[in-house]
PDB file of N, CA and C in Angstrom:
ATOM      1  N   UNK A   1      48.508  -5.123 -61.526  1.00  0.00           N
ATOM      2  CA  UNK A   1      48.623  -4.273 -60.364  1.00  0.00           C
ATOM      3  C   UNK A   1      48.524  -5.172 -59.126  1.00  0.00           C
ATOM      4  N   UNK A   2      49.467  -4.837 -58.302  1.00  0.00           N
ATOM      5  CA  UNK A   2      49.331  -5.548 -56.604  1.00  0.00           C
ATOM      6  C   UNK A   2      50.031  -4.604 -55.427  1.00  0.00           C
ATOM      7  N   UNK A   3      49.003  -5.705 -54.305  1.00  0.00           N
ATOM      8  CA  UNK A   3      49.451  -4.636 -53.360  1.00  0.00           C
ATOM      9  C   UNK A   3      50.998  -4.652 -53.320  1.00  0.00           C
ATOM     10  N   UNK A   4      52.144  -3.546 -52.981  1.00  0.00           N
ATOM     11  CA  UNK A   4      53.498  -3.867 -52.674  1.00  0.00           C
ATOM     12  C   UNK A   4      53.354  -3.785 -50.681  1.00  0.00           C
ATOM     13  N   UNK A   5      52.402  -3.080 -50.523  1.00  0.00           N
ATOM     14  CA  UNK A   5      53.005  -2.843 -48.907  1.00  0.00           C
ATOM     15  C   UNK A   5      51.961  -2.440 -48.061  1.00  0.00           C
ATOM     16  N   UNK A   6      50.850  -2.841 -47.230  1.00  0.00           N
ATOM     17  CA  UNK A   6      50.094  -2.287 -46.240  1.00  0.00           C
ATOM     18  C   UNK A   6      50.450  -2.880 -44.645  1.00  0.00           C
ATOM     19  N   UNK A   7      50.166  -1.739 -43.684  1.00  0.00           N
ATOM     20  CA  UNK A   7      50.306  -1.824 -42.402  1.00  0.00           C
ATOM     21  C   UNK A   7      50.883  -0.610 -41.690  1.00  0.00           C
ATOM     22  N   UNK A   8      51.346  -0.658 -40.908  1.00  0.00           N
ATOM     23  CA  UNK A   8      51.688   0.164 -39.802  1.00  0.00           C
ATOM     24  C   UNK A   8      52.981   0.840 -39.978  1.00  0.00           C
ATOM     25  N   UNK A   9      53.093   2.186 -40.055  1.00  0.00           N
ATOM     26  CA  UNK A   9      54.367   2.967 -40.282  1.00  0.00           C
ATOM     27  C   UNK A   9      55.081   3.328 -38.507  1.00  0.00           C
ATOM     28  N   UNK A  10      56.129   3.006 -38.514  1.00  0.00           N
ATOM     29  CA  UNK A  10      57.197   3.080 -37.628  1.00  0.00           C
ATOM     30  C   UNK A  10      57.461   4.389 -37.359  1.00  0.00           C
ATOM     31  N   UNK A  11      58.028   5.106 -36.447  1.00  0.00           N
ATOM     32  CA  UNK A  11      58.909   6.284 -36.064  1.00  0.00           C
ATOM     33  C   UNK A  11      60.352   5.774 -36.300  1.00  0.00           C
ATOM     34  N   UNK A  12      61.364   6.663 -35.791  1.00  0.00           N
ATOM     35  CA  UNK A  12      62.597   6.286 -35.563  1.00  0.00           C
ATOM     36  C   UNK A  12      63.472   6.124 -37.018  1.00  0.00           C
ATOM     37  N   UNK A  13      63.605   4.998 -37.096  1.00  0.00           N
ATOM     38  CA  UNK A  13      63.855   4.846 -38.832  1.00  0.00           C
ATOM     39  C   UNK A  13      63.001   4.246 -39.214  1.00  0.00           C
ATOM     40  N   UNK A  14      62.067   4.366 -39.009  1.00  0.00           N
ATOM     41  CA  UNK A  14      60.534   3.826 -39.846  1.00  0.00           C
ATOM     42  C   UNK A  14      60.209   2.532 -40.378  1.00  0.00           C
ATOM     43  N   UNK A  15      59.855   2.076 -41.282  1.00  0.00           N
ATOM     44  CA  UNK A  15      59.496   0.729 -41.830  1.00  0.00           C
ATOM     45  C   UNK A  15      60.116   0.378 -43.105  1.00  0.00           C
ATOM     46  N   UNK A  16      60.291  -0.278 -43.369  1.00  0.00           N
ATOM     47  CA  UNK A  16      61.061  -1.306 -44.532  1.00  0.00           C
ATOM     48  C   UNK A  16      59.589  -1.451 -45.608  1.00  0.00           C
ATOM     49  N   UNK A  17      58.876  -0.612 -46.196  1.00  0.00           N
ATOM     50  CA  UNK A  17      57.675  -1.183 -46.652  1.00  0.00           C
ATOM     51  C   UNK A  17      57.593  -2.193 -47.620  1.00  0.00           C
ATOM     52  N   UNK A  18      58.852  -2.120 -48.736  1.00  0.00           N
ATOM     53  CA  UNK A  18      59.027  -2.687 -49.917  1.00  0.00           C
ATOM     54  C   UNK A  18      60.528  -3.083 -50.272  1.00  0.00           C
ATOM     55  N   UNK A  19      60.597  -3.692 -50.668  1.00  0.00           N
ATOM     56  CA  UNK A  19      61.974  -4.266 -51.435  1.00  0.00           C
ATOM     57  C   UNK A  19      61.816  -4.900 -52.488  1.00  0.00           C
ATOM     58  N   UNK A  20      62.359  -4.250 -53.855  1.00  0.00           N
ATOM     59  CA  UNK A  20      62.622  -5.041 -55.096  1.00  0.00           C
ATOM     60  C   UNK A  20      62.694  -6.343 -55.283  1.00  0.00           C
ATOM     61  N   UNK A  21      61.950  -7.408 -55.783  1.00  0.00           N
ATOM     62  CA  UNK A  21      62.433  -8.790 -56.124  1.00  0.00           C
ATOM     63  C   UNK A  21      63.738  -8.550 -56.498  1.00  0.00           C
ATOM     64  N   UNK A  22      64.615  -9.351 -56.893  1.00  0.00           N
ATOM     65  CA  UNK A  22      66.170  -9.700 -57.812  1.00  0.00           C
ATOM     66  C   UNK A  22      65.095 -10.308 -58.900  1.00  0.00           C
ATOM     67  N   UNK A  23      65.644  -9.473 -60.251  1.00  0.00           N
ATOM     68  CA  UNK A  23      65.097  -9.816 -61.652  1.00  0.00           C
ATOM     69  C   UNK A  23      63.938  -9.463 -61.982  1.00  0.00           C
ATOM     70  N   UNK A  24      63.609  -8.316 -61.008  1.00  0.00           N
ATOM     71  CA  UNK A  24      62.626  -7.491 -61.411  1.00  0.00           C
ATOM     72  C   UNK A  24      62.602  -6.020 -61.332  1.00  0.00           C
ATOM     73  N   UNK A  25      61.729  -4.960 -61.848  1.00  0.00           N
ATOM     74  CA  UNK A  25      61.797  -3.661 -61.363  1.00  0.00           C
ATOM     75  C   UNK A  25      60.331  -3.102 -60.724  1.00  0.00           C
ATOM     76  N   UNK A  26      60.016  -2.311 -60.468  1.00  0.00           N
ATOM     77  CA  UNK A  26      58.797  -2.074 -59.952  1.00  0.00           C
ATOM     78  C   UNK A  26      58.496  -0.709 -60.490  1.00  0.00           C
ATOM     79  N   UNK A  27      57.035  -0.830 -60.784  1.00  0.00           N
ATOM     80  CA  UNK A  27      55.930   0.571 -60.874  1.00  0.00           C
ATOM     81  C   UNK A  27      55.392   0.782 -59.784  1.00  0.00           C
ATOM     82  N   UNK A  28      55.983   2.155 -58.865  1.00  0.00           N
ATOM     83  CA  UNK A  28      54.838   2.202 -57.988  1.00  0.00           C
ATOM     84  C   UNK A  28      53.988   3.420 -58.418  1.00  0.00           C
ATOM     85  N   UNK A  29      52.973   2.778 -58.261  1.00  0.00           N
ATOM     86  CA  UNK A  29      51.964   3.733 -58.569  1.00  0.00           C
ATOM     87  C   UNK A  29      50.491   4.659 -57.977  1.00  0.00           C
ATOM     88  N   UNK A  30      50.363   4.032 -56.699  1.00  0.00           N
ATOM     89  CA  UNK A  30      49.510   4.605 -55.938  1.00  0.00           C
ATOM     90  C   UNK A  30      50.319   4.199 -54.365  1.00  0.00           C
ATOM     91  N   UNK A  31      50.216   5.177 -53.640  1.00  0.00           N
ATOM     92  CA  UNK A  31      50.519   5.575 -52.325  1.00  0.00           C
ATOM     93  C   UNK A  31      49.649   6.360 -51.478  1.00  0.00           C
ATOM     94  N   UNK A  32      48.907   5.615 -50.183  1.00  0.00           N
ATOM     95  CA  UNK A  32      47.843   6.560 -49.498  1.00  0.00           C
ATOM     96  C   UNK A  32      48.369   5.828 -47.920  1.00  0.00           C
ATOM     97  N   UNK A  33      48.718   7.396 -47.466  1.00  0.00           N
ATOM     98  CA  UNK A  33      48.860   7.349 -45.829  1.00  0.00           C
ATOM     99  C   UNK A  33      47.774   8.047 -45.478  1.00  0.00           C
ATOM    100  N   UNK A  34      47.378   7.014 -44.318  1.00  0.00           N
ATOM    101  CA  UNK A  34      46.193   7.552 -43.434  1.00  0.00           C
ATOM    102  C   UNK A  34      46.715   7.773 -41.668  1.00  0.00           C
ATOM    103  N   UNK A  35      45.886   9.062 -41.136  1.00  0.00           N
ATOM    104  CA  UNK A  35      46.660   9.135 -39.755  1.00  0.00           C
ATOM    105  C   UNK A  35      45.459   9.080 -38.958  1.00  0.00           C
ATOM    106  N   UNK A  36      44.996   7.683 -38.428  1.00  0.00           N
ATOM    107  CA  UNK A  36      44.087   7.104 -37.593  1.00  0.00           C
ATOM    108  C   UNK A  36      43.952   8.350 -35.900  1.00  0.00           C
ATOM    109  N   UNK A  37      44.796   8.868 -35.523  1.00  0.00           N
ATOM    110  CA  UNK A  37      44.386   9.651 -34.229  1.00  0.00           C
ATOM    111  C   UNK A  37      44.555  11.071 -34.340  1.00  0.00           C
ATOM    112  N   UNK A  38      44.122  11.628 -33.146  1.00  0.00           N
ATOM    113  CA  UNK A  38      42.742  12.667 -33.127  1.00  0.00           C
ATOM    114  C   UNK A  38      43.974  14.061 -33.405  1.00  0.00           C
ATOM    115  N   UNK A  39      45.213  13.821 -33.968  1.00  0.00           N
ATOM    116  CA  UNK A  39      46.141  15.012 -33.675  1.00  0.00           C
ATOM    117  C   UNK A  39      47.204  14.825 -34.816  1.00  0.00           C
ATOM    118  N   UNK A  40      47.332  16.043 -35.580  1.00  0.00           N
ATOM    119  CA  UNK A  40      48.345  15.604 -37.005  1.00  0.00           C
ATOM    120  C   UNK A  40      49.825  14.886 -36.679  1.00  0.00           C
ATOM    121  N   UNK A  41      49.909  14.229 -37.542  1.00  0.00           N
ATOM    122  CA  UNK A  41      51.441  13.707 -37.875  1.00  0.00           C
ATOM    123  C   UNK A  41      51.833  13.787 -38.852  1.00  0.00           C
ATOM    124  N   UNK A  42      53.179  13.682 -38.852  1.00  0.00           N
ATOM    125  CA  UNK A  42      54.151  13.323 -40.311  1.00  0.00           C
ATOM    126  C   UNK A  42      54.418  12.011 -40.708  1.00  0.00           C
ATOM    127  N   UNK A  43      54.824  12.419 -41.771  1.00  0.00           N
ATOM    128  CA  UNK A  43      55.232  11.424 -42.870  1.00  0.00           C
ATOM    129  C   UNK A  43      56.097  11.333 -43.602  1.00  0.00           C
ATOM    130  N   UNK A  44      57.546  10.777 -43.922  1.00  0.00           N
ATOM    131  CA  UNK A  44      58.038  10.934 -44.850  1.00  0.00           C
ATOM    132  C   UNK A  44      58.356   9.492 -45.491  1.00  0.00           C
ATOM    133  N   UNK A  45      58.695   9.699 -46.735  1.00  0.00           N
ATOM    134  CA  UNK A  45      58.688   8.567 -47.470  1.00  0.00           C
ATOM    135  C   UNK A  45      59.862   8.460 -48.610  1.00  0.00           C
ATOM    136  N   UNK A  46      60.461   7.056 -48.603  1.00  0.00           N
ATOM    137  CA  UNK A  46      61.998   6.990 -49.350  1.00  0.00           C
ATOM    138  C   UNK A  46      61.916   6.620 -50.226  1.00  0.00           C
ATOM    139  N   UNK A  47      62.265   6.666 -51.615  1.00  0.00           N
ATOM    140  CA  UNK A  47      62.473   5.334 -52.485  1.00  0.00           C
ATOM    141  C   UNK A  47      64.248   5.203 -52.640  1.00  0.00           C
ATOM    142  N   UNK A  48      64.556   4.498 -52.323  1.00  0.00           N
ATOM    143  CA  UNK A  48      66.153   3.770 -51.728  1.00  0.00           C
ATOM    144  C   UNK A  48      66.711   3.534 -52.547  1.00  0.00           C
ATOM    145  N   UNK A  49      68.008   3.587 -53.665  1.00  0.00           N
ATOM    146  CA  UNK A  49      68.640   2.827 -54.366  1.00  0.00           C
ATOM    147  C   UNK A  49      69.231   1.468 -53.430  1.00  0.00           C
ATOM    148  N   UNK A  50      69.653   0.532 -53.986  1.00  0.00           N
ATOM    149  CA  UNK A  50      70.114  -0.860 -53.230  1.00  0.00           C
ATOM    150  C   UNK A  50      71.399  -0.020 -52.695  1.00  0.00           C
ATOM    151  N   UNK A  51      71.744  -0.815 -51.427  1.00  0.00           N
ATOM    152  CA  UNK A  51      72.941  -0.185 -50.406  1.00  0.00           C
ATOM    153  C   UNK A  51      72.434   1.311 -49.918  1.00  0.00           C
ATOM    154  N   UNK A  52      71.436   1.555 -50.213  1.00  0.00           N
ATOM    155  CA  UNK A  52      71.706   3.190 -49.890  1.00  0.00           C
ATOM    156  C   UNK A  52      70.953   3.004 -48.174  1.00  0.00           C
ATOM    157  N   UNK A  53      70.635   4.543 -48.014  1.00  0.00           N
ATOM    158  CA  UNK A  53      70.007   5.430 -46.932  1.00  0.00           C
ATOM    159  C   UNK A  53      68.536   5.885 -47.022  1.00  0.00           C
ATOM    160  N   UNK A  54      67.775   6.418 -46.260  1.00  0.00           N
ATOM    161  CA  UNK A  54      66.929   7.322 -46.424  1.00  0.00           C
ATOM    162  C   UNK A  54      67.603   8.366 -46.550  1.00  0.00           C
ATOM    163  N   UNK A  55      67.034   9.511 -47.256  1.00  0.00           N
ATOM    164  CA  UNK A  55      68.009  10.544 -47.318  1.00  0.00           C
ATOM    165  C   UNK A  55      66.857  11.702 -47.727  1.00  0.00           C
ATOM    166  N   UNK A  56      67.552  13.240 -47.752  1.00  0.00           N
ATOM    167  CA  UNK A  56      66.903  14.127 -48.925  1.00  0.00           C
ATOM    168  C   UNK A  56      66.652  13.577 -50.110  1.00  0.00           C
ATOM    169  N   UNK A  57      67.812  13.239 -50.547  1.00  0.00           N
ATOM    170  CA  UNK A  57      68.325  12.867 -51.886  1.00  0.00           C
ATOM    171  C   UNK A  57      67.230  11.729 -52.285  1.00  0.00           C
ATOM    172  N   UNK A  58      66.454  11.316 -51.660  1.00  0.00           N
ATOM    173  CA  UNK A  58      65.818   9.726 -52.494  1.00  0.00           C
ATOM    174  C   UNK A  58      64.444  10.038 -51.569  1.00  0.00           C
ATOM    175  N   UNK A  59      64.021  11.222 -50.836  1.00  0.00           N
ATOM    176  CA  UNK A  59      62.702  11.548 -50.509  1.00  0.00           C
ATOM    177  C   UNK A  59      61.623  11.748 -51.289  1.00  0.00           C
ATOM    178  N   UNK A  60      60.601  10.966 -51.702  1.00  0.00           N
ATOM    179  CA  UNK A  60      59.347  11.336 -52.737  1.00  0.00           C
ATOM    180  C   UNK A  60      58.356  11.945 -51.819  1.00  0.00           C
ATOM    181  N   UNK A  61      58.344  11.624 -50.679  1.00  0.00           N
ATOM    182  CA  UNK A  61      57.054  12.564 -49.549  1.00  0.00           C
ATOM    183  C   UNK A  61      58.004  13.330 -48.770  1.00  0.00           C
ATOM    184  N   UNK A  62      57.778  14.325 -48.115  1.00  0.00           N
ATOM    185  CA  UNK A  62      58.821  15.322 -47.456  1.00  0.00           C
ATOM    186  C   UNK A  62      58.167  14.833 -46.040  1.00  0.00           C
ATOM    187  N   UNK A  63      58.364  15.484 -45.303  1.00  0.00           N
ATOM    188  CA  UNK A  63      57.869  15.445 -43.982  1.00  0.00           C
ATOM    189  C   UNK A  63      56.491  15.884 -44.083  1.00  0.00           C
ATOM    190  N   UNK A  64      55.415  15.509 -44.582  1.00  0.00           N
ATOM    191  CA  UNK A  64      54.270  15.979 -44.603  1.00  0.00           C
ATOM    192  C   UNK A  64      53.292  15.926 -43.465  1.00  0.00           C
ATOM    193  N   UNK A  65      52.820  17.082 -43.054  1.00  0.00           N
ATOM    194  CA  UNK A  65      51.543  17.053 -41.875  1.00  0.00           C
ATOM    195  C   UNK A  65      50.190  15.875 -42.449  1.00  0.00           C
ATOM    196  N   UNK A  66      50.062  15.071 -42.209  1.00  0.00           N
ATOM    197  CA  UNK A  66      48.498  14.531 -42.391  1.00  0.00           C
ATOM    198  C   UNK A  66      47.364  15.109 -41.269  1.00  0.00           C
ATOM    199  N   UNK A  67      46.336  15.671 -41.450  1.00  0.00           N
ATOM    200  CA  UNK A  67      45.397  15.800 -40.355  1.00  0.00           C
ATOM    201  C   UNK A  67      44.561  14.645 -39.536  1.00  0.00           C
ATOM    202  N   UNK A  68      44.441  15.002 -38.381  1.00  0.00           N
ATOM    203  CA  UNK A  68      43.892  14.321 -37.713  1.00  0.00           C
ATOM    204  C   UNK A  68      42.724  13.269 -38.807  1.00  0.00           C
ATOM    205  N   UNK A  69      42.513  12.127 -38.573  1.00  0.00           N
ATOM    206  CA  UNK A  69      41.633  11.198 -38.790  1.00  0.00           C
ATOM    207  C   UNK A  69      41.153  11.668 -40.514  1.00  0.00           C
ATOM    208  N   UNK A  70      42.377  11.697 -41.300  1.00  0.00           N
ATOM    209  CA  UNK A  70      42.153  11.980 -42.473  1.00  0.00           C
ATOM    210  C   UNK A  70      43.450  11.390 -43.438  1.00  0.00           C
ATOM    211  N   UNK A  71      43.591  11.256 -44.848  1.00  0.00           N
ATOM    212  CA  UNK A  71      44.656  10.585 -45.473  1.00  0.00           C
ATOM    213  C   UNK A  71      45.165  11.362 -46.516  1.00  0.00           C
ATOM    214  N   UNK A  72      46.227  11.197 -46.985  1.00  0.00           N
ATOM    215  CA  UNK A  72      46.974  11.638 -48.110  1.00  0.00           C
ATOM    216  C   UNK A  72      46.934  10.463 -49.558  1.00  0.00           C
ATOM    217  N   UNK A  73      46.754  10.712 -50.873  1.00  0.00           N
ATOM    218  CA  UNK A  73      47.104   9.718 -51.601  1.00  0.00           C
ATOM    219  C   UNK A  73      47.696  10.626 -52.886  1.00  0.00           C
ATOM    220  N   UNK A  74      49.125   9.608 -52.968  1.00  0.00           N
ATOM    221  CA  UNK A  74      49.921  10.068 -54.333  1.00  0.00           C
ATOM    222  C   UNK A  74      49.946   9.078 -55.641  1.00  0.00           C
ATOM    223  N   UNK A  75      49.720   9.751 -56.946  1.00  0.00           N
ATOM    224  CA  UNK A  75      49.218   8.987 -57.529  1.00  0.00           C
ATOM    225  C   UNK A  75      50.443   9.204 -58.485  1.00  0.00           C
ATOM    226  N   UNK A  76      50.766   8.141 -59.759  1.00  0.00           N
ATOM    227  CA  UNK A  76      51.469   9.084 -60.666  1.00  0.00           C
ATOM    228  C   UNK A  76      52.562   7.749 -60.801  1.00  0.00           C
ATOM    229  N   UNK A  77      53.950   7.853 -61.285  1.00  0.00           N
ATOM    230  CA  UNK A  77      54.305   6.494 -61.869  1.00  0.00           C
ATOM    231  C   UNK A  77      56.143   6.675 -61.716  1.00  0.00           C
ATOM    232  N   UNK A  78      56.577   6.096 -60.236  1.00  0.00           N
ATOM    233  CA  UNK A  78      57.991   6.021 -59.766  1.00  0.00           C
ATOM    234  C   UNK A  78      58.391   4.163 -60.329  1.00  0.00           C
ATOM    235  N   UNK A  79      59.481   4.442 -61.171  1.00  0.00           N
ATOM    236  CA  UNK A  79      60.215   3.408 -61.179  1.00  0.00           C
ATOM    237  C   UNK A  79      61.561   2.923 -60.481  1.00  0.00           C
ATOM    238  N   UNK A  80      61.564   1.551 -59.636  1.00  0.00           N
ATOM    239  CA  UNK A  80      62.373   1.088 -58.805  1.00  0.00           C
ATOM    240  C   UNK A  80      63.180  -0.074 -59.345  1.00  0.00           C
ATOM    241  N   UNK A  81      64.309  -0.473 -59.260  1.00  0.00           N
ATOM    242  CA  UNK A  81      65.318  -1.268 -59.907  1.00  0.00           C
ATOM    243  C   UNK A  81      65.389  -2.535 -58.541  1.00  0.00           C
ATOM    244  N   UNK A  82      65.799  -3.592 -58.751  1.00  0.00           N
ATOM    245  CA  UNK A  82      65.664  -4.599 -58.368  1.00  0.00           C
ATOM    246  C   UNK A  82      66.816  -4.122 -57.093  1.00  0.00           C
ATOM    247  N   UNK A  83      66.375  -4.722 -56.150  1.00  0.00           N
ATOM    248  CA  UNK A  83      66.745  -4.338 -54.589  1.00  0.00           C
ATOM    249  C   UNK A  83      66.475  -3.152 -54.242  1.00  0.00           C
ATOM    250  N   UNK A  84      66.356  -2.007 -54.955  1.00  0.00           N
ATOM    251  CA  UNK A  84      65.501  -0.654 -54.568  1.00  0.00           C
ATOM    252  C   UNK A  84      64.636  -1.191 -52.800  1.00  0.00           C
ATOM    253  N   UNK A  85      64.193  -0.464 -52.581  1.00  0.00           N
ATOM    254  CA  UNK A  85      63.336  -0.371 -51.431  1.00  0.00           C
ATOM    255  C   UNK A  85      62.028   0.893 -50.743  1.00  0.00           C
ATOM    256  N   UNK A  86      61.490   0.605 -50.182  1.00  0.00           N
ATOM    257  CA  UNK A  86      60.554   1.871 -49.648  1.00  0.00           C
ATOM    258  C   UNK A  86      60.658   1.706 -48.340  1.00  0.00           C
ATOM    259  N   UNK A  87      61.320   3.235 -48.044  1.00  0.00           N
ATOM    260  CA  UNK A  87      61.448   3.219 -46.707  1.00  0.00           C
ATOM    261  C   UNK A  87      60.397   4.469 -45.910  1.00  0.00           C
ATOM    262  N   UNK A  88      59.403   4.249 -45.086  1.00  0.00           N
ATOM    263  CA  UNK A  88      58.597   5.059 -44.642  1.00  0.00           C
ATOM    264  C   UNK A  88      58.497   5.480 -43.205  1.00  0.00           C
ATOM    265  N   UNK A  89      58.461   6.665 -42.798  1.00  0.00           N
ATOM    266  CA  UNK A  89      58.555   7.364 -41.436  1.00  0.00           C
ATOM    267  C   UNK A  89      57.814   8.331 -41.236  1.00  0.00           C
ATOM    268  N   UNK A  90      56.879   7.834 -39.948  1.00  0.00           N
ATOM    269  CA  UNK A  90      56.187   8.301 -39.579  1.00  0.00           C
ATOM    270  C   UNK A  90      56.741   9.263 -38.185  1.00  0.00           C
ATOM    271  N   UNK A  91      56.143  10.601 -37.488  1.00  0.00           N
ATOM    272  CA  UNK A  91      56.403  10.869 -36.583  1.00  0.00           C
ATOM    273  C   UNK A  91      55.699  10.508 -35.262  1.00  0.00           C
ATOM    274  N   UNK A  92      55.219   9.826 -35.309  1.00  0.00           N
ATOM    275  CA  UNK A  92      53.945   9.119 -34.166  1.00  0.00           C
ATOM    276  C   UNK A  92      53.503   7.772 -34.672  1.00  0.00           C
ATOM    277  N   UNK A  93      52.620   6.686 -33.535  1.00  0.00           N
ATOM    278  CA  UNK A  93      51.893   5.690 -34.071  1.00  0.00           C
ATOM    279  C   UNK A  93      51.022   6.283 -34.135  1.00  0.00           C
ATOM    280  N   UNK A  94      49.925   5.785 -35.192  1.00  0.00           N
ATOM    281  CA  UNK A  94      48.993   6.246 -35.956  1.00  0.00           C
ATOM    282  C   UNK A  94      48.829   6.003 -37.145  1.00  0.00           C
ATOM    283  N   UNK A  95      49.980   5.962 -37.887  1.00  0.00           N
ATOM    284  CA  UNK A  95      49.648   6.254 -39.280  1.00  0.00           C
ATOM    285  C   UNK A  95      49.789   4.697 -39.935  1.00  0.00           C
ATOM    286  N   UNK A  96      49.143   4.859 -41.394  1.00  0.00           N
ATOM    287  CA  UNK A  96      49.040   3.439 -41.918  1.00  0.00           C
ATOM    288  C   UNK A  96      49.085   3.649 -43.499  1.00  0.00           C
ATOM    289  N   UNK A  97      49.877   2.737 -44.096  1.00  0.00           N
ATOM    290  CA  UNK A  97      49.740   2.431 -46.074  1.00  0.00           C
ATOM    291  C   UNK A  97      49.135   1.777 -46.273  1.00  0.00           C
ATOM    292  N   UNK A  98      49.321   2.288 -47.464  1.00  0.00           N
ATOM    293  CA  UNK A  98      48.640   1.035 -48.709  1.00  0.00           C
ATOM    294  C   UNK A  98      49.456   1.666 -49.982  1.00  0.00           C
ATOM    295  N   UNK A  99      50.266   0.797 -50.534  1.00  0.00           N
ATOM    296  CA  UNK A  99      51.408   1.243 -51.620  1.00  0.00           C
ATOM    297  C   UNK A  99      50.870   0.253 -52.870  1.00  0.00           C
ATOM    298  N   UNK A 100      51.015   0.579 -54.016  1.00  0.00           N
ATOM    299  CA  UNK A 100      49.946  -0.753 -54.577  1.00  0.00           C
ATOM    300  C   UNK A 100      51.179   0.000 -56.326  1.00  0.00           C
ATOM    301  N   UNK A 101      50.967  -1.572 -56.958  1.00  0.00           N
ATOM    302  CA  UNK A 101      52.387  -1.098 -58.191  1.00  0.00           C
ATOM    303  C   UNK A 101      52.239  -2.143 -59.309  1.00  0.00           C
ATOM    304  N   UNK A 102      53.120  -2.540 -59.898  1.00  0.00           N
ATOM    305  CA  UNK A 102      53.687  -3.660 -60.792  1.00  0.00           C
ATOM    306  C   UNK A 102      55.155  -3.874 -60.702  1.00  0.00           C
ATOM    307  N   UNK A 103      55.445  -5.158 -60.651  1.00  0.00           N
ATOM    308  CA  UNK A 103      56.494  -6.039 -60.720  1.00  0.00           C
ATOM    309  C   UNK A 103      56.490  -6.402 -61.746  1.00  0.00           C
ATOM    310  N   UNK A 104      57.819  -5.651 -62.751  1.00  0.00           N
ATOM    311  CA  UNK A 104      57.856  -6.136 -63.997  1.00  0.00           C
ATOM    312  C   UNK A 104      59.723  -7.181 -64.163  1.00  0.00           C
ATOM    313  N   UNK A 105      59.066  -8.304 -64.832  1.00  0.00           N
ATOM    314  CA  UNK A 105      60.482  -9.313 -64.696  1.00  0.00           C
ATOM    315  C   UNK A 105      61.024  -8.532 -65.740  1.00  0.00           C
ATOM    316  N   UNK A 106      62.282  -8.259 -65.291  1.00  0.00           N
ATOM    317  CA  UNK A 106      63.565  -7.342 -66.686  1.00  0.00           C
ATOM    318  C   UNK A 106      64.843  -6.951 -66.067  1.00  0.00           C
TER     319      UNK A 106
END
């Protein structure tokens, strides 16, 4: 298990959190957004095929409310193919990850 991605989630088109090695795939397996100020925000969260978009279509978090000075964590077992990516959007600064997985060579 390692971390894949902590820090600061973006607005707009959000953050690049993760990207597939080449010659590997990934387990992600724990995901926790926290929203550091005093007023809820959103969240949404991608897992990307290579070349793609954020989209409906590849959304694992929807636009979720987090409450003020409190966190969300998803637990459970998404597999990603080599160049895959995690793309995360926040609606405000505030919010912050911690994405944590396995990199398996295959």
């Amino acid at each position: 298990m390692k971390r894949l991605s902590r820090g600061a989630i973006g607005t707009g088109a959000g953050t690049l959190a993760y990207t597939v090695p080449v010659g590997y795939k990934t387990e992600v397996v724990d995901i926790n957004v926290s929203n550091t100020t005093a007023g809820g925000l959103t969240c949404a969260l991608h897992l990307v095929a290579s070349g793609g978009s954020a989209s409906t279509s590849n959304m694992l978090f929807p636009d979720m409310t987090i409450a003020a000075n409190t966190f969300t964590q998803w637990k459970g077992v998404q597999v990603i193919d080599a160049g895959d990516f995690i793309q995360v959007i926040g609606s405000g600064s505030g919010l912050t990850m911690n994405i944590t997985g396995d990199e398996i060579r295959g």
